[in-house]
PDB file of N, CA and C in Angstrom:
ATOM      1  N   UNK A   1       2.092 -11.522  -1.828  1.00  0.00           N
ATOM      2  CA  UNK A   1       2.034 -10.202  -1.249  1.00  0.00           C
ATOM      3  C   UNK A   1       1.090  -9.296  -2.056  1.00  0.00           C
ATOM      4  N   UNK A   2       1.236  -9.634  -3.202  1.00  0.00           N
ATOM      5  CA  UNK A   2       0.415  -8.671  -4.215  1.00  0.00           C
ATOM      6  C   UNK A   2      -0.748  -8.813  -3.934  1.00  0.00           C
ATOM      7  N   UNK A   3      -1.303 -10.156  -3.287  1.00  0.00           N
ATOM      8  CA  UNK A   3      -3.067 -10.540  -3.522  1.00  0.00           C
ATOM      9  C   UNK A   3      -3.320  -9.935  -2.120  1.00  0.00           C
ATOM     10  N   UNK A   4      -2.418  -9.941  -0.985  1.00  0.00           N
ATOM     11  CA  UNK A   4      -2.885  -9.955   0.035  1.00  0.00           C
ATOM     12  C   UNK A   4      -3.001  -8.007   0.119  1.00  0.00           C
ATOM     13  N   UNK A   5      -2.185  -7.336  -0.366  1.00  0.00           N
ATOM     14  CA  UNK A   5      -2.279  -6.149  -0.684  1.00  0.00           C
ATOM     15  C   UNK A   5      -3.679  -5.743  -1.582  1.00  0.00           C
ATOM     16  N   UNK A   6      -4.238  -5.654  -2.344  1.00  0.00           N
ATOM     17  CA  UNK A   6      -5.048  -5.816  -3.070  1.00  0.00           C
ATOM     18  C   UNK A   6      -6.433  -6.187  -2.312  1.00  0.00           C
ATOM     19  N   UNK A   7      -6.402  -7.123  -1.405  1.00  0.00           N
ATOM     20  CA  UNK A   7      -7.834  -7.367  -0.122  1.00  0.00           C
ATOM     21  C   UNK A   7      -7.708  -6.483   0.481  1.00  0.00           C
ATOM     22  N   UNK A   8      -6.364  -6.206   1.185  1.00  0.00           N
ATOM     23  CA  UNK A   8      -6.333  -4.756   2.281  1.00  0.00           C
ATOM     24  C   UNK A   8      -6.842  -3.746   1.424  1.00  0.00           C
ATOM     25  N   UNK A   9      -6.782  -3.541   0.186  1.00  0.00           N
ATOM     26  CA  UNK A   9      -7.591  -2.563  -0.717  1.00  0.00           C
ATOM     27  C   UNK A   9      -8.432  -2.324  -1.100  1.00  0.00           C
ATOM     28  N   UNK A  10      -9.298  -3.582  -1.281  1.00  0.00           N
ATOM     29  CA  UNK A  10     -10.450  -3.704  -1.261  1.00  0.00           C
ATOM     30  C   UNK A  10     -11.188  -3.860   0.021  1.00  0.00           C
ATOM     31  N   UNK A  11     -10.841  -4.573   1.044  1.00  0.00           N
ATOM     32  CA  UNK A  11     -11.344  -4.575   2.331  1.00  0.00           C
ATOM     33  C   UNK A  11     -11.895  -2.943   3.237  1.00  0.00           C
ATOM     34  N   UNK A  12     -10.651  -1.718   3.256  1.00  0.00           N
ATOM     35  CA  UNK A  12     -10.780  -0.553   3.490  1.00  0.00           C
ATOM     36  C   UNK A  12     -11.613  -0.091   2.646  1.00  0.00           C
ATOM     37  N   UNK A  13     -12.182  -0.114   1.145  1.00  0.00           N
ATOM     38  CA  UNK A  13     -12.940   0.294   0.299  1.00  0.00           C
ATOM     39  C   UNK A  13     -13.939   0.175   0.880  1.00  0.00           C
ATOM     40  N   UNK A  14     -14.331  -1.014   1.218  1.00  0.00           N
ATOM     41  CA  UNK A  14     -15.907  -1.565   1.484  1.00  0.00           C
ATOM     42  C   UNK A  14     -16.016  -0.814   2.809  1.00  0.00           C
ATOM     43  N   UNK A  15     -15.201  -0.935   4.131  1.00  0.00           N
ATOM     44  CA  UNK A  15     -15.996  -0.364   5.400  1.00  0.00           C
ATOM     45  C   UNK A  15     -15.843   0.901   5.426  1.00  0.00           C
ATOM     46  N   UNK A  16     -15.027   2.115   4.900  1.00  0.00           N
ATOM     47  CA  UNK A  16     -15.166   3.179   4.886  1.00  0.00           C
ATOM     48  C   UNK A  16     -15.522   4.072   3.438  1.00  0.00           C
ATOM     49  N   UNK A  17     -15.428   3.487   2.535  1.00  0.00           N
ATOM     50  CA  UNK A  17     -16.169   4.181   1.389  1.00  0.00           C
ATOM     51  C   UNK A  17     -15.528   4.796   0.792  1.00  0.00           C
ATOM     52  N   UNK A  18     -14.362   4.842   0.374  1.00  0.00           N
ATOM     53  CA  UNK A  18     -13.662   5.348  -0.210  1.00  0.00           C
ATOM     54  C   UNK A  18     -11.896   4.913   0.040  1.00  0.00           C
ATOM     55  N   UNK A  19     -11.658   4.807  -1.177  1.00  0.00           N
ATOM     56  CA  UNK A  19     -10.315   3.942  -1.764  1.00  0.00           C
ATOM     57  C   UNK A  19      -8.978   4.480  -0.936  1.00  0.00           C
ATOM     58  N   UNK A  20      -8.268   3.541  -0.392  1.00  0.00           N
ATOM     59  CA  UNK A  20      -6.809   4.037   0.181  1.00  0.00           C
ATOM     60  C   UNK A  20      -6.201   4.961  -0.392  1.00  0.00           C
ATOM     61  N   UNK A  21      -5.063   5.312  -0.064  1.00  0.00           N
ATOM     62  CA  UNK A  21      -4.185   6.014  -0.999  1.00  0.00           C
ATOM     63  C   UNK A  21      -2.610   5.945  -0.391  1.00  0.00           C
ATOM     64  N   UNK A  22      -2.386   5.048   0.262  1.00  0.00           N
ATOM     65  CA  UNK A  22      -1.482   4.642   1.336  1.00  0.00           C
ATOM     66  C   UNK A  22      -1.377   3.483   1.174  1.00  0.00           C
ATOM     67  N   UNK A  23      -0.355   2.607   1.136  1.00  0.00           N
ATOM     68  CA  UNK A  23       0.457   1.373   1.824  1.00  0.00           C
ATOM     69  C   UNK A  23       1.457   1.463   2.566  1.00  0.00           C
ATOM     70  N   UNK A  24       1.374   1.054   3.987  1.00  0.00           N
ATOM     71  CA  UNK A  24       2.350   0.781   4.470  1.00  0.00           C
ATOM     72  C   UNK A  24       3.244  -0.308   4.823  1.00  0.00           C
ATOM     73  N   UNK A  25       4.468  -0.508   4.736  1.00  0.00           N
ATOM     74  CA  UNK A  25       5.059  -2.291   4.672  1.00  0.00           C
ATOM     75  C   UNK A  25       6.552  -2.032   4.818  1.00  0.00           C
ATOM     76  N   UNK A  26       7.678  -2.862   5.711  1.00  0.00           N
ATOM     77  CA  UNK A  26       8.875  -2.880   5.320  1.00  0.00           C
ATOM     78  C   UNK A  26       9.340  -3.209   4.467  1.00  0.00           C
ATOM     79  N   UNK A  27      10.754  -2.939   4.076  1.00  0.00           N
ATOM     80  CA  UNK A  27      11.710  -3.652   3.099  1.00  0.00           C
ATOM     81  C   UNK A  27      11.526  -4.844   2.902  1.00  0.00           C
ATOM     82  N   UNK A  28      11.098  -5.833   3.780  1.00  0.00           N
ATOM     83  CA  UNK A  28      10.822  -7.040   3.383  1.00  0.00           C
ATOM     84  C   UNK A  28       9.775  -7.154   2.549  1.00  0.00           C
ATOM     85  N   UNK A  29       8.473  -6.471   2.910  1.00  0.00           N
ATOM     86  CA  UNK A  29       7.122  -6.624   2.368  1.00  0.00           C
ATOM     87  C   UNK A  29       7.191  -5.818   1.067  1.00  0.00           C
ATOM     88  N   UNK A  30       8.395  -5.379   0.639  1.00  0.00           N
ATOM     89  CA  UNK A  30       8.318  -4.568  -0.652  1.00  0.00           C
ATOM     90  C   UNK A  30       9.409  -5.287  -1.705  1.00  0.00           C
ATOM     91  N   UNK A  31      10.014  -6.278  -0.735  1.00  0.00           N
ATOM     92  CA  UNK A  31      10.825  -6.881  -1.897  1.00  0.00           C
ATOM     93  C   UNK A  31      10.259  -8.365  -2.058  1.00  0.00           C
ATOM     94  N   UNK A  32       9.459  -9.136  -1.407  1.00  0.00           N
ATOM     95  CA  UNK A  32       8.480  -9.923  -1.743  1.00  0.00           C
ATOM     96  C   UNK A  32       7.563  -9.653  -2.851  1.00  0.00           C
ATOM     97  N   UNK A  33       6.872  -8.174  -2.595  1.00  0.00           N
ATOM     98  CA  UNK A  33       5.729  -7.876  -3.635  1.00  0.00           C
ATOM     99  C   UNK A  33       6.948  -7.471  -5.122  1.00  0.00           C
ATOM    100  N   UNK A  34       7.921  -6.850  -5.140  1.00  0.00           N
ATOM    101  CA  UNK A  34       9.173  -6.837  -5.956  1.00  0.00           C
ATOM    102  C   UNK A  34       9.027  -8.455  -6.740  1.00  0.00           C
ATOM    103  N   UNK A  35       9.319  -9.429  -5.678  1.00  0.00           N
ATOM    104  CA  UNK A  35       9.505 -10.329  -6.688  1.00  0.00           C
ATOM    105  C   UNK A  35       8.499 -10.917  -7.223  1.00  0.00           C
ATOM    106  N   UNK A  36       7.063 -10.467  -6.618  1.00  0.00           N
ATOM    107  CA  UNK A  36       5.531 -11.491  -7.446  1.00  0.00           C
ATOM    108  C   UNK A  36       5.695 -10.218  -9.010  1.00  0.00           C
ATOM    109  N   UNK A  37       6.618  -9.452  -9.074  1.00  0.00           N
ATOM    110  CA  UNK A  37       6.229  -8.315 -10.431  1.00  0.00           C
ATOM    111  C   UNK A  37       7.838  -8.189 -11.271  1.00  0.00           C
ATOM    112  N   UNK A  38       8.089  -9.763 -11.472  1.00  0.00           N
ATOM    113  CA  UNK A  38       9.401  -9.411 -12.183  1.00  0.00           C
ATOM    114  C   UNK A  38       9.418  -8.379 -13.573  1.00  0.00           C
ATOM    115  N   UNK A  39       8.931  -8.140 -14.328  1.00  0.00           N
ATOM    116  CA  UNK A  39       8.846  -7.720 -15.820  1.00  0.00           C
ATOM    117  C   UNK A  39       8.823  -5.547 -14.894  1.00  0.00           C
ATOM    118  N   UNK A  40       8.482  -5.734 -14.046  1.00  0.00           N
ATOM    119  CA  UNK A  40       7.980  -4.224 -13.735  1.00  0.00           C
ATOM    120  C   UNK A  40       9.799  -4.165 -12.887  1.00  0.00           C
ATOM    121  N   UNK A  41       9.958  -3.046 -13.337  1.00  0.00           N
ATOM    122  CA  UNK A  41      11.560  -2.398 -12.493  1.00  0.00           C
ATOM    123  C   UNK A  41      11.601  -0.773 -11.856  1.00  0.00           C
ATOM    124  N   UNK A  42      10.456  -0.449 -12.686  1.00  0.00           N
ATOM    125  CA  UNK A  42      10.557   1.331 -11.941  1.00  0.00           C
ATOM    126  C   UNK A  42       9.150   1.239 -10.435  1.00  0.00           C
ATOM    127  N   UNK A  43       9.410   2.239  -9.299  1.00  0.00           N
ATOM    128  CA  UNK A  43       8.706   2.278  -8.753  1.00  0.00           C
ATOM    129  C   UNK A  43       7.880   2.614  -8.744  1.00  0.00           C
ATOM    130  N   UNK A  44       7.603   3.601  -9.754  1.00  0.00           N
ATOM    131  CA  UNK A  44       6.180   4.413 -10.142  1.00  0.00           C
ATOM    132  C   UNK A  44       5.246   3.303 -10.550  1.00  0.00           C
ATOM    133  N   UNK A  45       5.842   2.513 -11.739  1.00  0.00           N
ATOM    134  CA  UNK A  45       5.135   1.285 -12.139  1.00  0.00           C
ATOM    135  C   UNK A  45       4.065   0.137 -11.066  1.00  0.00           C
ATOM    136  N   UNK A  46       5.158  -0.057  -9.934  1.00  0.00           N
ATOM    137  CA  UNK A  46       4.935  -0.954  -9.325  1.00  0.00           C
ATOM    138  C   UNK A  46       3.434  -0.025  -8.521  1.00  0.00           C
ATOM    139  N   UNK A  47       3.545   0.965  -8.259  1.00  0.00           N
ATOM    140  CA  UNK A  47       2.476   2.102  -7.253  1.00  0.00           C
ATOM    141  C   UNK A  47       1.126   2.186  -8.611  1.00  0.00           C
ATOM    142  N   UNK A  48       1.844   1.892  -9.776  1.00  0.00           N
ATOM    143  CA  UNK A  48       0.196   1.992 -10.537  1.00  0.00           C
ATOM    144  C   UNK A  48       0.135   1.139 -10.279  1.00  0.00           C
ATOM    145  N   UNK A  49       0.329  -0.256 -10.710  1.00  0.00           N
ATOM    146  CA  UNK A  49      -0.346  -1.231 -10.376  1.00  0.00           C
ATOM    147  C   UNK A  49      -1.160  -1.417  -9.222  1.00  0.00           C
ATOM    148  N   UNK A  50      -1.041  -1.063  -7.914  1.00  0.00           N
ATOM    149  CA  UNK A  50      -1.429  -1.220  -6.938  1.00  0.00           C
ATOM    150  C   UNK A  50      -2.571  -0.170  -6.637  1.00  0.00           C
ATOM    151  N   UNK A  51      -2.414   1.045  -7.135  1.00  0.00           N
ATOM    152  CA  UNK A  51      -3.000   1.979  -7.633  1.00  0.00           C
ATOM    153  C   UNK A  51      -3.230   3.185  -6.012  1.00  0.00           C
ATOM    154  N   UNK A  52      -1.913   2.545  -5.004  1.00  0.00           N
ATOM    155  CA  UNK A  52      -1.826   2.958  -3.831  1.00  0.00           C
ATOM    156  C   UNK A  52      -0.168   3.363  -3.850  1.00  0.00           C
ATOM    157  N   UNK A  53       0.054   4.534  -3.363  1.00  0.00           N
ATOM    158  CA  UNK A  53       1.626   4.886  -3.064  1.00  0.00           C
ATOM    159  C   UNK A  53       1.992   4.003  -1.701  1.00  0.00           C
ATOM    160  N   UNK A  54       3.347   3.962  -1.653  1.00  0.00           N
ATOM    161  CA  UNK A  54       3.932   3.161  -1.195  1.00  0.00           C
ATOM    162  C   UNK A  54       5.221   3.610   0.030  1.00  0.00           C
ATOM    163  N   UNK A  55       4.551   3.412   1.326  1.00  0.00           N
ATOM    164  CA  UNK A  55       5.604   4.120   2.846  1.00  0.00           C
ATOM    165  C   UNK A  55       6.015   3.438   3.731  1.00  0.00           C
ATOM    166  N   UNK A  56       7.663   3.058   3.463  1.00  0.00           N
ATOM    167  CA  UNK A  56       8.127   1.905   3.435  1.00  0.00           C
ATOM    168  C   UNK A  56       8.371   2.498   5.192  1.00  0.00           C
ATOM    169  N   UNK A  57       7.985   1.255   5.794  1.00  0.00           N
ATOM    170  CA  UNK A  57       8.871   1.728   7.398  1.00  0.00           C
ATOM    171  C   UNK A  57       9.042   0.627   7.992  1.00  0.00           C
ATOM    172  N   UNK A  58       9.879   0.858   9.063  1.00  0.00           N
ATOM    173  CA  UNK A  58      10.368  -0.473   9.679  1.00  0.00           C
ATOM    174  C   UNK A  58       9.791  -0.789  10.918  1.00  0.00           C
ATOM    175  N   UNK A  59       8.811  -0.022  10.942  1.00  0.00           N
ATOM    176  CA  UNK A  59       7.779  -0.204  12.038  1.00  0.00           C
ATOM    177  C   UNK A  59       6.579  -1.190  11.562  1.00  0.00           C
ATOM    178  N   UNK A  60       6.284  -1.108  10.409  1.00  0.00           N
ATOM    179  CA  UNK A  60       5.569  -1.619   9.887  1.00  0.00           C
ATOM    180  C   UNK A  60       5.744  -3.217   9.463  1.00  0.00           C
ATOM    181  N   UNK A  61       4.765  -4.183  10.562  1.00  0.00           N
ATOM    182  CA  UNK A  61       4.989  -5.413  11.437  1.00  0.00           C
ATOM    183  C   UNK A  61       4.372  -5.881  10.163  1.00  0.00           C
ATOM    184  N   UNK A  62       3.402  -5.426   9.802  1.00  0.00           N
ATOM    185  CA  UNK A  62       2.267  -5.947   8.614  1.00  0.00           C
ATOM    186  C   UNK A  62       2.115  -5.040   7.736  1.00  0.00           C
ATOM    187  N   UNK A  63       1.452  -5.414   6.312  1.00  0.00           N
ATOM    188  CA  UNK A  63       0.944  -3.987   5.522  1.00  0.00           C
ATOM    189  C   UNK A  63      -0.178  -3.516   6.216  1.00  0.00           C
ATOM    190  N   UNK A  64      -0.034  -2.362   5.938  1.00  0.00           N
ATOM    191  CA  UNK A  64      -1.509  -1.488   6.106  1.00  0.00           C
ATOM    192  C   UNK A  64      -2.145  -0.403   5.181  1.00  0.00           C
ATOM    193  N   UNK A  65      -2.975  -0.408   4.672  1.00  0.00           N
ATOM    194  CA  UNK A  65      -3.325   0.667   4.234  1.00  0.00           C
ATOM    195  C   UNK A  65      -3.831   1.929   4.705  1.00  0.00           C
ATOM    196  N   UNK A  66      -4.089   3.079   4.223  1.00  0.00           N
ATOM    197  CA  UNK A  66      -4.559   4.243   4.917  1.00  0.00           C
ATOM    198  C   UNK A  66      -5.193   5.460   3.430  1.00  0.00           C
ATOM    199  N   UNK A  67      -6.116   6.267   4.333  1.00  0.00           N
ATOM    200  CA  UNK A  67      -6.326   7.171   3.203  1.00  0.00           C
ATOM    201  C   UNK A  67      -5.578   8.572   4.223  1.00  0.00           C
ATOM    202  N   UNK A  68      -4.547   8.621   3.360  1.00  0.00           N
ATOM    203  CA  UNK A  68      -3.947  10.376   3.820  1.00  0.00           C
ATOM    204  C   UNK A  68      -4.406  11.061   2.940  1.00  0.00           C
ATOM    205  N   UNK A  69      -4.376  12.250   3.871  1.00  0.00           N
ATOM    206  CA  UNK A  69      -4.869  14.093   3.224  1.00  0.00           C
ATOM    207  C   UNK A  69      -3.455  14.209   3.128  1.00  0.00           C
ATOM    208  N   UNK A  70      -2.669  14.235   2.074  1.00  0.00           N
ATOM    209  CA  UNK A  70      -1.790  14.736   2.598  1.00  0.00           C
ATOM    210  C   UNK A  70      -1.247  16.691   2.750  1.00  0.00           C
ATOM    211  N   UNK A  71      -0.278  17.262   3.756  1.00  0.00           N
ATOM    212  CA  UNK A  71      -0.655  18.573   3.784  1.00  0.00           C
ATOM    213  C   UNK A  71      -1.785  18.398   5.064  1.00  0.00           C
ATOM    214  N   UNK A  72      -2.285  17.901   5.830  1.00  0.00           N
ATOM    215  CA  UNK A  72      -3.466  17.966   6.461  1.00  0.00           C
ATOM    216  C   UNK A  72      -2.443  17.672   7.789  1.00  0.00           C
ATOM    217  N   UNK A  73      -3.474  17.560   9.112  1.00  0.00           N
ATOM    218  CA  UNK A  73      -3.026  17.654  10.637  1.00  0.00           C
ATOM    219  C   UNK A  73      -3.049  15.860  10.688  1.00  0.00           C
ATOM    220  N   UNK A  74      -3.737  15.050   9.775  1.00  0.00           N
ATOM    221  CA  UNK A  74      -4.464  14.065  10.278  1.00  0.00           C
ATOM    222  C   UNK A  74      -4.238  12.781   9.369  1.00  0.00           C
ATOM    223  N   UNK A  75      -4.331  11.531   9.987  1.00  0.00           N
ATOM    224  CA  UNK A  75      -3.980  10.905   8.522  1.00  0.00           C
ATOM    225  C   UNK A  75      -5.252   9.258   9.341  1.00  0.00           C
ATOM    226  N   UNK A  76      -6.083   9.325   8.397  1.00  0.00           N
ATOM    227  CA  UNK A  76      -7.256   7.998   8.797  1.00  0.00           C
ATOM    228  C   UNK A  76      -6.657   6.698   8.396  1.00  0.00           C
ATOM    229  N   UNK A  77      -6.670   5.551   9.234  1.00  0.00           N
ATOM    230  CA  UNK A  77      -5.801   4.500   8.676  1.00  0.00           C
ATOM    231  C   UNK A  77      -6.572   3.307   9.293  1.00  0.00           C
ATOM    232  N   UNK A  78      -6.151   2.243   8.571  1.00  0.00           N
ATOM    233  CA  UNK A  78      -6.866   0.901   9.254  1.00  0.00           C
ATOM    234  C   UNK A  78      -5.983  -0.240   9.390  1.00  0.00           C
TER     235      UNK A  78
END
């Protein structure tokens, strides 16, 4: 989960030019990436590493990343 997170991060980098600031993923997709980071236990930790915050929903079929304004009308996502 971690590597495949990390392409979605780099992937959005390359076609729009500037770095996510968004993950989106369910409970499942957060306790998978949970277990590729045993030694890490706080959530802040786990969001540096990734160096993307983290919006857990249950809508969310797949990860996705996104760059939010947040405070803004609008939120750009891929």
């Amino acid at each position: 989960m971690l590597s495949f997170i990390v392409s979605l991060v780099s992937t959005y980098e390359t076609h729009h030019g500037e770095r996510p600031n968004l993950v989106y993923m369910n409970e499942m997709h957060y306790s998978y990436l949970r277990e590729e980071l045993p030694g890490v236990r706080d959530h802040d930790d786990v969001t540096a590493i990734l160096g993307v915050d983290i919006a857990l929903s249950d809508e969310a079929l797949h990860p996705h990343v996104a760059r939010v304004k947040f405070g803004e009308n609008y939120i750009l996502s891929s």
